[in-house]
C-alpha atoms as a PDB file:
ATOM      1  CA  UNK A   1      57.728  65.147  83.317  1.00  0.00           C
ATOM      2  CA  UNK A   2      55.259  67.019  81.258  1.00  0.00           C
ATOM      3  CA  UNK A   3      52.650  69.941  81.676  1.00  0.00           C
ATOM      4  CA  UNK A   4      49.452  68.986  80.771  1.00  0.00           C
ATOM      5  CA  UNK A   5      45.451  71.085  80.885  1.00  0.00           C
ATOM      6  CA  UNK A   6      43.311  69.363  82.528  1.00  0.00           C
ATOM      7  CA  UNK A   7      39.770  70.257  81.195  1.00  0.00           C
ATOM      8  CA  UNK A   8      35.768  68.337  81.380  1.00  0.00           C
ATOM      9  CA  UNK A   9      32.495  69.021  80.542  1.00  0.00           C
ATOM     10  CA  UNK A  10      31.580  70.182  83.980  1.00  0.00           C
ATOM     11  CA  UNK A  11      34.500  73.064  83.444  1.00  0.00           C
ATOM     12  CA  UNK A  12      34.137  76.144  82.451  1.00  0.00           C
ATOM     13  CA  UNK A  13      37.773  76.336  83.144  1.00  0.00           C
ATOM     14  CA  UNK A  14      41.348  74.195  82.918  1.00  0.00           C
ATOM     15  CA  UNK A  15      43.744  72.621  85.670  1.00  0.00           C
ATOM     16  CA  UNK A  16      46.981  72.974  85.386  1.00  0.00           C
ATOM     17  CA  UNK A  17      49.225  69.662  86.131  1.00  0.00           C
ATOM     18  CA  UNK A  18      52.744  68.149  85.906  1.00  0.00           C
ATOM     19  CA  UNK A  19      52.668  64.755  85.324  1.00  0.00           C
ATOM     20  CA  UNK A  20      56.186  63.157  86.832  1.00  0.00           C
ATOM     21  CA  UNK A  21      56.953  59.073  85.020  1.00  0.00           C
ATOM     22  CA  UNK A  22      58.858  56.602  86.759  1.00  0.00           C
ATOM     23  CA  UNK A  23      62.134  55.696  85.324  1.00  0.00           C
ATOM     24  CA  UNK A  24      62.267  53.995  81.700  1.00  0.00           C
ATOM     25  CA  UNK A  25      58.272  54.806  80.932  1.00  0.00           C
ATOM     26  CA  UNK A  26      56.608  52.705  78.501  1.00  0.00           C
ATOM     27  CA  UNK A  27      53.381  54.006  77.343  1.00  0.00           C
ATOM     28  CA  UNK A  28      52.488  50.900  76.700  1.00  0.00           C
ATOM     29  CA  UNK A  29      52.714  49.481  80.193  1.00  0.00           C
ATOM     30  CA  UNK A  30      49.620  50.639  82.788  1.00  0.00           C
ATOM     31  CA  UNK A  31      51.331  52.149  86.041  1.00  0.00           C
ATOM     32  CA  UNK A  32      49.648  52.711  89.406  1.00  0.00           C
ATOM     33  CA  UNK A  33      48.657  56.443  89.486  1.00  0.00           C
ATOM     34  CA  UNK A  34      49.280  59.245  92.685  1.00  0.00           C
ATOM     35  CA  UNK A  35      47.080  62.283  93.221  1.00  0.00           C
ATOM     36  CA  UNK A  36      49.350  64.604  94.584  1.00  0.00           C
ATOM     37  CA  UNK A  37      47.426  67.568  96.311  1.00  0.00           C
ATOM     38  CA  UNK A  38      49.563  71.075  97.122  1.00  0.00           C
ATOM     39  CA  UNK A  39      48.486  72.484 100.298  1.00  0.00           C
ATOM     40  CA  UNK A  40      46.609  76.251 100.992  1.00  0.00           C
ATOM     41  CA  UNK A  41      48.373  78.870  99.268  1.00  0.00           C
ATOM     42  CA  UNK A  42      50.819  76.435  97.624  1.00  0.00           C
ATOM     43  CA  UNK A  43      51.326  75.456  94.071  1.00  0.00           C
ATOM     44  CA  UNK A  44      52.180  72.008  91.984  1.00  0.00           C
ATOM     45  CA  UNK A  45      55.416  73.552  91.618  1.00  0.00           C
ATOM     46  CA  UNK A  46      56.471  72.790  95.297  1.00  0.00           C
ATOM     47  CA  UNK A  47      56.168  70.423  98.120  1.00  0.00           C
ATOM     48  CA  UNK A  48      53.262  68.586  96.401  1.00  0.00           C
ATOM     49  CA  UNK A  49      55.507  67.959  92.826  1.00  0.00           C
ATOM     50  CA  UNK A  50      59.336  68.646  93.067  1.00  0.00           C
ATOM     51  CA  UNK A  51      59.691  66.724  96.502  1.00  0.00           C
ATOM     52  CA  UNK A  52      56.440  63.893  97.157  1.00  0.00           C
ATOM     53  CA  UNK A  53      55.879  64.013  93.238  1.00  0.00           C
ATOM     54  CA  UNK A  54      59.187  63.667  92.360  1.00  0.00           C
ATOM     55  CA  UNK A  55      60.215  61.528  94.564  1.00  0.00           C
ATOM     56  CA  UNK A  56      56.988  58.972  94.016  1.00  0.00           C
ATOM     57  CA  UNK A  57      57.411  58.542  90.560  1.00  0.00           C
ATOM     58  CA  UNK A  58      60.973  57.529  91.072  1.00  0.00           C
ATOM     59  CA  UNK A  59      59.412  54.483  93.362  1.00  0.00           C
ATOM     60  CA  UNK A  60      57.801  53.648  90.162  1.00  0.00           C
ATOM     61  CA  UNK A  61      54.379  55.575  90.113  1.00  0.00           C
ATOM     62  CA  UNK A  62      52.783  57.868  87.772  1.00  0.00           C
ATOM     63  CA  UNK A  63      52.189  61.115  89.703  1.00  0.00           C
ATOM     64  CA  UNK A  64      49.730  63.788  89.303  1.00  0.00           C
ATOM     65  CA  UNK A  65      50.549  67.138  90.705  1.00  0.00           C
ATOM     66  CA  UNK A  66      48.210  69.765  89.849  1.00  0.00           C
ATOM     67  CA  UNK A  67      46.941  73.354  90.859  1.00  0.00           C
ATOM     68  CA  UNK A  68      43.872  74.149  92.358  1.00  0.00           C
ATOM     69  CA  UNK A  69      41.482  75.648  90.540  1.00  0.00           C
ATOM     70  CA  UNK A  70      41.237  79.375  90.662  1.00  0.00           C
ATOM     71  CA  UNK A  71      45.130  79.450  91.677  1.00  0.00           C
ATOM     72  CA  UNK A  72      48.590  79.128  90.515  1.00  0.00           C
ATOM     73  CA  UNK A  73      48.360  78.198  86.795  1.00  0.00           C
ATOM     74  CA  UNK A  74      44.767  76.685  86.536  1.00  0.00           C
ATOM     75  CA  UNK A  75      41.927  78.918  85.340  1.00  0.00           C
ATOM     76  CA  UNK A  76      39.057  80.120  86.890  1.00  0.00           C
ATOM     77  CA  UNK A  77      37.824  82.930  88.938  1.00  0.00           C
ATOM     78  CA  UNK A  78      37.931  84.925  90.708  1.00  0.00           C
ATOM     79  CA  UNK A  79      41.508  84.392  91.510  1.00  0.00           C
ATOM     80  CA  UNK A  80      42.778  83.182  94.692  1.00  0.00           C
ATOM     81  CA  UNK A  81      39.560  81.590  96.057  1.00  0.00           C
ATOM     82  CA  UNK A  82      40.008  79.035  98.646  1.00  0.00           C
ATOM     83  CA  UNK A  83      37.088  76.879  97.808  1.00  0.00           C
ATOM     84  CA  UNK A  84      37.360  73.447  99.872  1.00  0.00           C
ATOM     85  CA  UNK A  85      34.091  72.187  97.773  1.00  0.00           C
ATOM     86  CA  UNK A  86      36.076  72.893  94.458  1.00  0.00           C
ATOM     87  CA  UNK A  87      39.537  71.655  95.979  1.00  0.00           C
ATOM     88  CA  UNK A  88      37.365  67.994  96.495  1.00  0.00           C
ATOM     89  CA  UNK A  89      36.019  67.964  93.270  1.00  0.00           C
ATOM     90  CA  UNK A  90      39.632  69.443  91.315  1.00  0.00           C
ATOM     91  CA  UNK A  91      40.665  65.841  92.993  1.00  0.00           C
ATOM     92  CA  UNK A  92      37.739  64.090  91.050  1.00  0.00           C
ATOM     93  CA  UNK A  93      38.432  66.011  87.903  1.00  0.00           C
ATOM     94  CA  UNK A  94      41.465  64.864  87.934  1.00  0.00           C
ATOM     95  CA  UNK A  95      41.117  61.583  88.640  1.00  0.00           C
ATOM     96  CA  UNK A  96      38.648  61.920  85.567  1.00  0.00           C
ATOM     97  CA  UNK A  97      41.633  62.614  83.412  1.00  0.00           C
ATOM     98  CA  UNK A  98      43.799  59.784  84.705  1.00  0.00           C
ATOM     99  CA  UNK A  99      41.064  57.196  83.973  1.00  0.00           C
ATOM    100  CA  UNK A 100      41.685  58.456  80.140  1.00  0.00           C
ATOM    101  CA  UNK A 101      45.290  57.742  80.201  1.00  0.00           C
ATOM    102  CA  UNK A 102      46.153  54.307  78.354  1.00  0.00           C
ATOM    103  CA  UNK A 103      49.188  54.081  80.777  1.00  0.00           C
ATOM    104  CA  UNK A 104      47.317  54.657  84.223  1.00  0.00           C
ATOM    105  CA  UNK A 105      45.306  51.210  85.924  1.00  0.00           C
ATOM    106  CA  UNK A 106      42.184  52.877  86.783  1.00  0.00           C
ATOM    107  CA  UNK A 107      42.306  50.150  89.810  1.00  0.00           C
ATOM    108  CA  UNK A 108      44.955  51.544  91.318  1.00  0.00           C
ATOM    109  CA  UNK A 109      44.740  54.948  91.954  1.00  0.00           C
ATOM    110  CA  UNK A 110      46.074  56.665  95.307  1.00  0.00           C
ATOM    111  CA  UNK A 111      45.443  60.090  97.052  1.00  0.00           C
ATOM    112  CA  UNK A 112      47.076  62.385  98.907  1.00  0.00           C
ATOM    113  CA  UNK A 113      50.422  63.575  99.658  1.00  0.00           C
ATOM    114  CA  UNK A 114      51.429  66.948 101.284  1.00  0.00           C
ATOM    115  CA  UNK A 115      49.427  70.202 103.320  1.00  0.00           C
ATOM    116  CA  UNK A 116      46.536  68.848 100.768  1.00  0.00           C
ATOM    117  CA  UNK A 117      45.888  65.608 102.542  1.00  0.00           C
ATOM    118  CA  UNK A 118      43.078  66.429 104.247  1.00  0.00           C
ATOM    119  CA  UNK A 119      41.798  67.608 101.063  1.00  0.00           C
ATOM    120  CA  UNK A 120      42.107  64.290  99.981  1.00  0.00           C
ATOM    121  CA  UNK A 121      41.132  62.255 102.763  1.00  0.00           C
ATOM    122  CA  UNK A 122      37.569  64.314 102.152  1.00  0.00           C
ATOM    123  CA  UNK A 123      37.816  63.334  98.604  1.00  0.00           C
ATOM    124  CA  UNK A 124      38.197  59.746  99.600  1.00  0.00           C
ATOM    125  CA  UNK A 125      35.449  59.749 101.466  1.00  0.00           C
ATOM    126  CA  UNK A 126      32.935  59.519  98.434  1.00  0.00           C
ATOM    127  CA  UNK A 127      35.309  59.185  95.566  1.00  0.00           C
ATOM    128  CA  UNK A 128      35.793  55.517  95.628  1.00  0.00           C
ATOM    129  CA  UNK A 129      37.813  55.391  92.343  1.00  0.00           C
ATOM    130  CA  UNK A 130      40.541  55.881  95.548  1.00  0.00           C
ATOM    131  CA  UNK A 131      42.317  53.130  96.350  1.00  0.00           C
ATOM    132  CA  UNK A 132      44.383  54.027  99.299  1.00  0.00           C
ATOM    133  CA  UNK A 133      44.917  57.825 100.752  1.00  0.00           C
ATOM    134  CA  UNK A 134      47.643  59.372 102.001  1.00  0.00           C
ATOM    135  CA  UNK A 135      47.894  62.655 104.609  1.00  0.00           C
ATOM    136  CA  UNK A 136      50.963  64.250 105.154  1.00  0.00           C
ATOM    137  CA  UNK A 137      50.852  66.816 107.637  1.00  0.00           C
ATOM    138  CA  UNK A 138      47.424  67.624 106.655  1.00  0.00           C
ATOM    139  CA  UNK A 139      45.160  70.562 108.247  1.00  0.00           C
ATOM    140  CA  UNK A 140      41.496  70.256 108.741  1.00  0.00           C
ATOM    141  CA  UNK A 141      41.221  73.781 106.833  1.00  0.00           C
ATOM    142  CA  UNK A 142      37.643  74.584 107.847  1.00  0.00           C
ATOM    143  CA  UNK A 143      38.149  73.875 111.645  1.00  0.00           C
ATOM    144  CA  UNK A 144      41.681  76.494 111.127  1.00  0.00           C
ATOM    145  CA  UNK A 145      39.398  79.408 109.767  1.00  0.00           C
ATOM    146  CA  UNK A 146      37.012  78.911 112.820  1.00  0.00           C
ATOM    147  CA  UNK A 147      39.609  79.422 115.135  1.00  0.00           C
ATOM    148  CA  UNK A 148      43.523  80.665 114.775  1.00  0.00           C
ATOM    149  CA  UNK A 149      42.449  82.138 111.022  1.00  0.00           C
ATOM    150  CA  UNK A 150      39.433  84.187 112.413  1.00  0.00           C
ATOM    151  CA  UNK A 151      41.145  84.706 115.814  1.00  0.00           C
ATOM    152  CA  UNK A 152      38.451  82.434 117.162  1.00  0.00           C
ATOM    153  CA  UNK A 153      35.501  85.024 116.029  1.00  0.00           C
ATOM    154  CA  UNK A 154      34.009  82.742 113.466  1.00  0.00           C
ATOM    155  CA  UNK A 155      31.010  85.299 113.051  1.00  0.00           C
ATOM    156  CA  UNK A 156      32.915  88.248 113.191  1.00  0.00           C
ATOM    157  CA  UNK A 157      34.870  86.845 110.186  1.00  0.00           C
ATOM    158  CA  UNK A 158      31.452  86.072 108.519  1.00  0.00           C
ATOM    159  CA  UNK A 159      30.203  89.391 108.987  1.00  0.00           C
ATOM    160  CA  UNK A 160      33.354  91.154 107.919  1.00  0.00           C
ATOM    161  CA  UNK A 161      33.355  88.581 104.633  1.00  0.00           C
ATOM    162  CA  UNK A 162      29.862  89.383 104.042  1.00  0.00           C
ATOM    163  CA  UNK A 163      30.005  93.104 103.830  1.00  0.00           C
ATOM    164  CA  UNK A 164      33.451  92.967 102.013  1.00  0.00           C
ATOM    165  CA  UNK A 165      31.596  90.799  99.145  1.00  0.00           C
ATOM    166  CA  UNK A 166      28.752  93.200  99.082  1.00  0.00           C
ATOM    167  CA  UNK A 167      31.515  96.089  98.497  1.00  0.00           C
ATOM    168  CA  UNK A 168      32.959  93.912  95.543  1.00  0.00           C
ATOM    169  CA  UNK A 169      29.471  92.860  94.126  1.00  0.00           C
ATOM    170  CA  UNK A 170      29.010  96.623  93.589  1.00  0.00           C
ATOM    171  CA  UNK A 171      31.994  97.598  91.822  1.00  0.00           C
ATOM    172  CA  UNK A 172      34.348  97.854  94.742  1.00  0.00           C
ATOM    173  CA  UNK A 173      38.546  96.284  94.845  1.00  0.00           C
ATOM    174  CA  UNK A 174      38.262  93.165  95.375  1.00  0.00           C
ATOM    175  CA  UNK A 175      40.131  91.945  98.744  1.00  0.00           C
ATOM    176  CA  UNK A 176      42.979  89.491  98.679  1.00  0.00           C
ATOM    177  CA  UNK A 177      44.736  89.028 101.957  1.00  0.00           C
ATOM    178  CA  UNK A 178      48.444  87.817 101.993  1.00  0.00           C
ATOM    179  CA  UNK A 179      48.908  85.021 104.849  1.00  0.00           C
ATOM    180  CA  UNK A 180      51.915  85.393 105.474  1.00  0.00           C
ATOM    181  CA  UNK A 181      54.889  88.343 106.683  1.00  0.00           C
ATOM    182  CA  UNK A 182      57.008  89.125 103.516  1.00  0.00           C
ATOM    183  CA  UNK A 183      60.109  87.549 104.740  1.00  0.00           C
ATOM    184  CA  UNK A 184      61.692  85.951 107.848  1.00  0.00           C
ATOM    185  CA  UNK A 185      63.149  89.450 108.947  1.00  0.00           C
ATOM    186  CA  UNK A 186      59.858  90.926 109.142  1.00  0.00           C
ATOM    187  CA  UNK A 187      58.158  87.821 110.958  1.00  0.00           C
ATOM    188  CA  UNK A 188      61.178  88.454 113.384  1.00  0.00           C
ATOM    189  CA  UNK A 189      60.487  92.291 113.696  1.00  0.00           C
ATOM    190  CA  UNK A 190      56.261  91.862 114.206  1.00  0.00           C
ATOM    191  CA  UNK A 191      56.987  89.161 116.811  1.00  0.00           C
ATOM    192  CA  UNK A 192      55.923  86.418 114.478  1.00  0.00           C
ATOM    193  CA  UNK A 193      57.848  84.020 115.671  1.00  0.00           C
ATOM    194  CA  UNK A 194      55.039  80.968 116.682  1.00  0.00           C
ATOM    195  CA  UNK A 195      56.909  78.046 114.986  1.00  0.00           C
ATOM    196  CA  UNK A 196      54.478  77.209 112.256  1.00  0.00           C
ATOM    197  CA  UNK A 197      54.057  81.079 111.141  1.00  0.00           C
ATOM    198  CA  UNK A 198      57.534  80.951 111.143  1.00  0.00           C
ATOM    199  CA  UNK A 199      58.254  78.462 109.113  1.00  0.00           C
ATOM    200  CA  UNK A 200      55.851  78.521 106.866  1.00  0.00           C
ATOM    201  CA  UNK A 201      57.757  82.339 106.272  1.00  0.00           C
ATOM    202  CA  UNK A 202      60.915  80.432 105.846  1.00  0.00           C
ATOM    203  CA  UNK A 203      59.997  77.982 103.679  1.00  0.00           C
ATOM    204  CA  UNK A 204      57.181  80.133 100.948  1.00  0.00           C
ATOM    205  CA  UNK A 205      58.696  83.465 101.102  1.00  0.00           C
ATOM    206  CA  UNK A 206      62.880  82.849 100.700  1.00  0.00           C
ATOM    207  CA  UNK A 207      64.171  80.628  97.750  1.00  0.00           C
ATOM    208  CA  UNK A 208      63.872  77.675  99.549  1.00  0.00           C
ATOM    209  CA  UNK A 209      60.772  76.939  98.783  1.00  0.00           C
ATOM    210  CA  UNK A 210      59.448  80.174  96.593  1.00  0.00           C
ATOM    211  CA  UNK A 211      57.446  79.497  92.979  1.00  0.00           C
ATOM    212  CA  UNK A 212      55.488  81.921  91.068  1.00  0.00           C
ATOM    213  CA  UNK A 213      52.213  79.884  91.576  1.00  0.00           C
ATOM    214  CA  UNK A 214      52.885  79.569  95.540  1.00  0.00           C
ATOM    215  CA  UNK A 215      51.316  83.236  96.205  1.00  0.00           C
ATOM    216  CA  UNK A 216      50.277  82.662  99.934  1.00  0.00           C
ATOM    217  CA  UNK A 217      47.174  84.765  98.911  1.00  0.00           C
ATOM    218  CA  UNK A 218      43.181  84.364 100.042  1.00  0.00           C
ATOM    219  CA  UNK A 219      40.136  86.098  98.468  1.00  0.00           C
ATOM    220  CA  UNK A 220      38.663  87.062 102.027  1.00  0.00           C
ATOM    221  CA  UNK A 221      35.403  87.701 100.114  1.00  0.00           C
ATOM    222  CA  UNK A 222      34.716  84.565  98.856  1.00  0.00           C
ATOM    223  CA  UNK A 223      36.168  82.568 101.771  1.00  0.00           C
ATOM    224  CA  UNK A 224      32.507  82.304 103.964  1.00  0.00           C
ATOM    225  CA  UNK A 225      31.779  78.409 103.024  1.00  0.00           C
ATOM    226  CA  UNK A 226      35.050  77.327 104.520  1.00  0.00           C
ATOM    227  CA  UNK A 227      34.264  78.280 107.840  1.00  0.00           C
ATOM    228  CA  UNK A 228      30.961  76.133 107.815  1.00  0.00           C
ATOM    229  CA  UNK A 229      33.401  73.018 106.414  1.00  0.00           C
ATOM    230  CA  UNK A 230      34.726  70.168 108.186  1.00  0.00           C
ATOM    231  CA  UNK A 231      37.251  67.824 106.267  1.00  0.00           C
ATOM    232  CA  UNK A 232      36.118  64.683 109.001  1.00  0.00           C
ATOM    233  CA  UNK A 233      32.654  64.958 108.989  1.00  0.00           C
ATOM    234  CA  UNK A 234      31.566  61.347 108.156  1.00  0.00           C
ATOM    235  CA  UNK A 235      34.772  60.011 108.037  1.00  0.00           C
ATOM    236  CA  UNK A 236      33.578  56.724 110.691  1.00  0.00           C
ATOM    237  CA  UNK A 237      31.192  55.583 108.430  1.00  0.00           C
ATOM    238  CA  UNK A 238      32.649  57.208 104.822  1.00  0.00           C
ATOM    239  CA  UNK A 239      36.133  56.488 105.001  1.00  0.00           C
ATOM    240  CA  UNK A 240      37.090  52.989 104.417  1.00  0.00           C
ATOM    241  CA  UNK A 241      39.641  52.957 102.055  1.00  0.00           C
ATOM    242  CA  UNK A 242      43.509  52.126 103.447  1.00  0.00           C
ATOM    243  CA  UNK A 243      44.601  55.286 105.286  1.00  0.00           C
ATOM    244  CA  UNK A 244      48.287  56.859 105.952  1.00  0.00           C
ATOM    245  CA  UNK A 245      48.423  59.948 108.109  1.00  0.00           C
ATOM    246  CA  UNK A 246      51.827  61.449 108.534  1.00  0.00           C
ATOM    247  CA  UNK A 247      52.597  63.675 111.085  1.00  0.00           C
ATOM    248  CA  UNK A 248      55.829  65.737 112.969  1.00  0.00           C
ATOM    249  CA  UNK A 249      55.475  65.678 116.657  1.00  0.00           C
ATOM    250  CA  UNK A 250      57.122  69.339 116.600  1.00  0.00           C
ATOM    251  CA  UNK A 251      53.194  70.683 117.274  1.00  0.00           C
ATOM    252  CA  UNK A 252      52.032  74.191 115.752  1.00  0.00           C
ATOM    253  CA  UNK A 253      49.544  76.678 115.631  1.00  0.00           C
ATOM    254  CA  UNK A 254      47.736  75.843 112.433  1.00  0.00           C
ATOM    255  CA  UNK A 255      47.281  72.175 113.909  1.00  0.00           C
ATOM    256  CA  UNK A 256      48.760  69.489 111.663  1.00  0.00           C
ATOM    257  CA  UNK A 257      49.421  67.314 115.001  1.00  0.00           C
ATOM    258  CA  UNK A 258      45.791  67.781 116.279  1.00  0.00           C
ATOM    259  CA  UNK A 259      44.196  67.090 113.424  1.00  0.00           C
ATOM    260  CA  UNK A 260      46.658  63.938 112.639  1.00  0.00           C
ATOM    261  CA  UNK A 261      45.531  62.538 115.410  1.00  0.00           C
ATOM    262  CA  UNK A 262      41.800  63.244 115.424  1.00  0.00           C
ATOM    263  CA  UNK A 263      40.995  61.251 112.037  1.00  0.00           C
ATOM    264  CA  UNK A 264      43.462  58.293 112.478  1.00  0.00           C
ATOM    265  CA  UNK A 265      41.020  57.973 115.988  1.00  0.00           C
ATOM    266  CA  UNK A 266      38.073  58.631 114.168  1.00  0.00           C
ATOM    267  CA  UNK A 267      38.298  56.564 110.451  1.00  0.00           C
ATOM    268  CA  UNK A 268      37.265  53.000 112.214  1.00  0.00           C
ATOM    269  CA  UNK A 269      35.821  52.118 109.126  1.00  0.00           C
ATOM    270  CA  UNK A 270      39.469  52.222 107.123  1.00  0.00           C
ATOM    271  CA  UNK A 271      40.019  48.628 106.117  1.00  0.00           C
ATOM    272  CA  UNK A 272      44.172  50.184 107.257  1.00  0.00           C
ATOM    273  CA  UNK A 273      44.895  52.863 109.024  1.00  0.00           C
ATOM    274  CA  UNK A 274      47.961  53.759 110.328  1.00  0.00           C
ATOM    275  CA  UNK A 275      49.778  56.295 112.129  1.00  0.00           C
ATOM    276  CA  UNK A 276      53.362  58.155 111.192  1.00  0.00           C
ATOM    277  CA  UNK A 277      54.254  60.230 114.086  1.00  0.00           C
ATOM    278  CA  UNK A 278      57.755  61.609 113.505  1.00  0.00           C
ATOM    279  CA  UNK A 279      60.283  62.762 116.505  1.00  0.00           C
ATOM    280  CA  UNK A 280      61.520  65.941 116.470  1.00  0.00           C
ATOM    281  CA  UNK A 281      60.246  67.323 113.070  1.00  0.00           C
ATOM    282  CA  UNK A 282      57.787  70.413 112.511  1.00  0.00           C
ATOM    283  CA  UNK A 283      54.844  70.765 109.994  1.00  0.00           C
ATOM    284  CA  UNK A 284      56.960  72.493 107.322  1.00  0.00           C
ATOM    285  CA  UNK A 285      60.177  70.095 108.113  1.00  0.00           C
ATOM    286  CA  UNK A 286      58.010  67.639 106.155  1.00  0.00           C
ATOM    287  CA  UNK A 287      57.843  69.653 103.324  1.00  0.00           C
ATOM    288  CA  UNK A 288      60.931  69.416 101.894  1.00  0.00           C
ATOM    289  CA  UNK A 289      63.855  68.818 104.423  1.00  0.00           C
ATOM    290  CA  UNK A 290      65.850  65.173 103.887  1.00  0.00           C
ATOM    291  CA  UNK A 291      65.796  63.112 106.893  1.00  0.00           C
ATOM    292  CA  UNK A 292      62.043  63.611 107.671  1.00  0.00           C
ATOM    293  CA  UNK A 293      60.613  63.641 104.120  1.00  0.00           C
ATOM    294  CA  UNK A 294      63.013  59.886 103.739  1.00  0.00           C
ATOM    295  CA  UNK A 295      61.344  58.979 107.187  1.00  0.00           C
ATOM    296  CA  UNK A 296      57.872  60.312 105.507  1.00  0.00           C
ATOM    297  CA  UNK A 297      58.558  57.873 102.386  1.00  0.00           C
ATOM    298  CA  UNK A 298      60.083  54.712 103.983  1.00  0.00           C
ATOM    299  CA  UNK A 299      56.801  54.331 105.122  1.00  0.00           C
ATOM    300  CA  UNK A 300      54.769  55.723 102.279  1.00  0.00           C
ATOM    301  CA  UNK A 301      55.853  54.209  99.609  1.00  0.00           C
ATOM    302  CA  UNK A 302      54.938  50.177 101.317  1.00  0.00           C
ATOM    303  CA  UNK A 303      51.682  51.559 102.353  1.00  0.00           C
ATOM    304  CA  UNK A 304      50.983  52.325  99.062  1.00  0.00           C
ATOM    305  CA  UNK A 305      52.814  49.563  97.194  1.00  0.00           C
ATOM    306  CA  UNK A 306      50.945  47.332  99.206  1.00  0.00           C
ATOM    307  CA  UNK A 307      47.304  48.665  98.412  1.00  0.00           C
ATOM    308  CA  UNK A 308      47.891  49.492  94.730  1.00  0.00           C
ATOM    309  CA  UNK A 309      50.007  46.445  94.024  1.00  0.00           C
ATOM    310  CA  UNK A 310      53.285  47.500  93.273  1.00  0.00           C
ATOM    311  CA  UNK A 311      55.479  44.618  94.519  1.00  0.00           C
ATOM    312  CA  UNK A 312      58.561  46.177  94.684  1.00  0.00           C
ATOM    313  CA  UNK A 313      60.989  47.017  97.574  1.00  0.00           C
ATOM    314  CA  UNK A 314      61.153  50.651  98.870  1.00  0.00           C
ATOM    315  CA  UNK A 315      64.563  52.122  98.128  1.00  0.00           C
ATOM    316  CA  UNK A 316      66.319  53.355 100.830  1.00  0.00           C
ATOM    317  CA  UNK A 317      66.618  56.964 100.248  1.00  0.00           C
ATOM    318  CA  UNK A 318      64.479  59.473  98.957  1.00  0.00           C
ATOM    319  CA  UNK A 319      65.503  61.167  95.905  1.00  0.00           C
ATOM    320  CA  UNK A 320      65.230  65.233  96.086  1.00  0.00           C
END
């Protein structure tokens, strides 16, 4: 693996990205290449690199985990923007650099991976240098703010963001919202107990799952244009590349199941789409716990072999 800063002319800033090889590399071979996108309030550093990332390249891909701009170790700012425009086009940008690399086919490129996939199922919705997209447990992120994230007071949010940037455009502390309790205990002791709250608790804010670059933070100021944005708009007539969605049938509040379901119904134009509804397994079981992210990748990994041409068998387990 190497670090690498991703940086072009339409930048004013870098992204930050760990690049994970397959086994015995050769430069001078061209490898099919994964986008691997980290979900809200995550980093490159988990779910999205050390388990999918990791795991991918081992299958024999070149993977691309990076941070979002404006988070984690990218630049930009202000910091800790949730932008879902600039989270569509970091996916672009990057696949800008990968089209540079002498070891990457620029005809076989893939998308997706992680909390991020509906990210990149937008992104593959224009960005056609995408060959095949993959969602795994992936959150329509604008249709969350409108409801659970804005306890279903989309204006009241709007109004409250509005006056809040006014406060900041005149000098005032900026406000940055943490999303989640501070530990299990406390989600215990405030009665936080809904099972994707939970886990999400579990999994960013104990060593299971902690990284400097995971900060679970929002800039509520600057967070207006993602209750006004829908990852599925267009995705009947936009859509048609080969489509994974991945899903755990454990349902939770922030809506991974729902909104599973919603685009594989919707994406008619995919030339493949196909469904991966695990038994018994929650939205944050699929980040990084065995059995379901080997379920996740006994399918993944043929999808994707299949439309980016690697014609290798899948191995049988995972590697974490």
């Amino acid at each position: 693996m190497k670090t690498v800063q991703i940086k072009n002319r339409d930048m004013a800033w870098h992204i930050a990205a760990d690049i994970h090889f397959p086994p015995d590399f050769d430069e001078v071979k061209t490898y099919p290449a994964i986008v691997s996108v980290h979900p809200f309030g995550s980093c490159k550093e988990q779910t999205s690199g050390t388990v999918y990332g990791a795991a991918l390249s081992m299958e024999g891909f070149v993977v691309i985990a990076f941070d979002a701009s404006f988070q984690g170790e990218s630049g930009g700012g202000p910091r800790w923007m949730e932008d879902p425009n600039e989270r569509v086009e970091d996916i672009s940008r990057v696949i800008d650099y990968a089209v540079t690399q002498p070891y990457i086919d620029a005809d076989r490129i893939g998308v997706g991976v992680c909390g991020g996939g509906c990210y990149a199922l937008k992104a593959a919705l224009t960005e056609k240098r995408i060959k095949a997209a993959v969602s795994i447990t992936g959150v329509n992120i604008g249709r969350l703010f409108r409801e659970g994230f804005s306890n279903y007071e989309p204006l009241g949010a709007l109004d409250a963001m509005a006056a809040q940037r006014t406060i900041e455009a005149r000098g005032g502390a900026l406000q940055v919202n943490n999303l989640l309790p501070a530990s299990p205990d406390e989600a215990k002791k405030n009665g936080l107990t809904e099972i994707d709250v939970f886990e999400a608790t579990n999994y960013y804010k104990t060593p299971r799952g902690q990284a400097h670059g995971g900060s679970t933070k929002m800039l509520f100021s600057h967070a207006q244009k993602t209750l006004a944005w829908d990852a599925f708009a267009f995705v009947e007539t936009l859509l048609t590349q080969p489509m994974m969605v991945v899903i755990g049938n454990k349902a939770g509040a922030f809506g991974a199941y729902r909104d599973g379901m919603e685009v594989y119904g919707r994406a008619t134009a995919s030339k493949d789409r196909q469904l991966v509804a695990l038994d018994d397994w929650s939205h944050y079981d699929l980040y990084d716990k065995p059995d379901p992210v080997d379920m996740a990748l006994k399918k993944i990994v043929p999808f994707l072999r299949k439309h980016l041409d690697q014609k290798k068998e899948c191995k049988v387990k995972c590697r974490l």
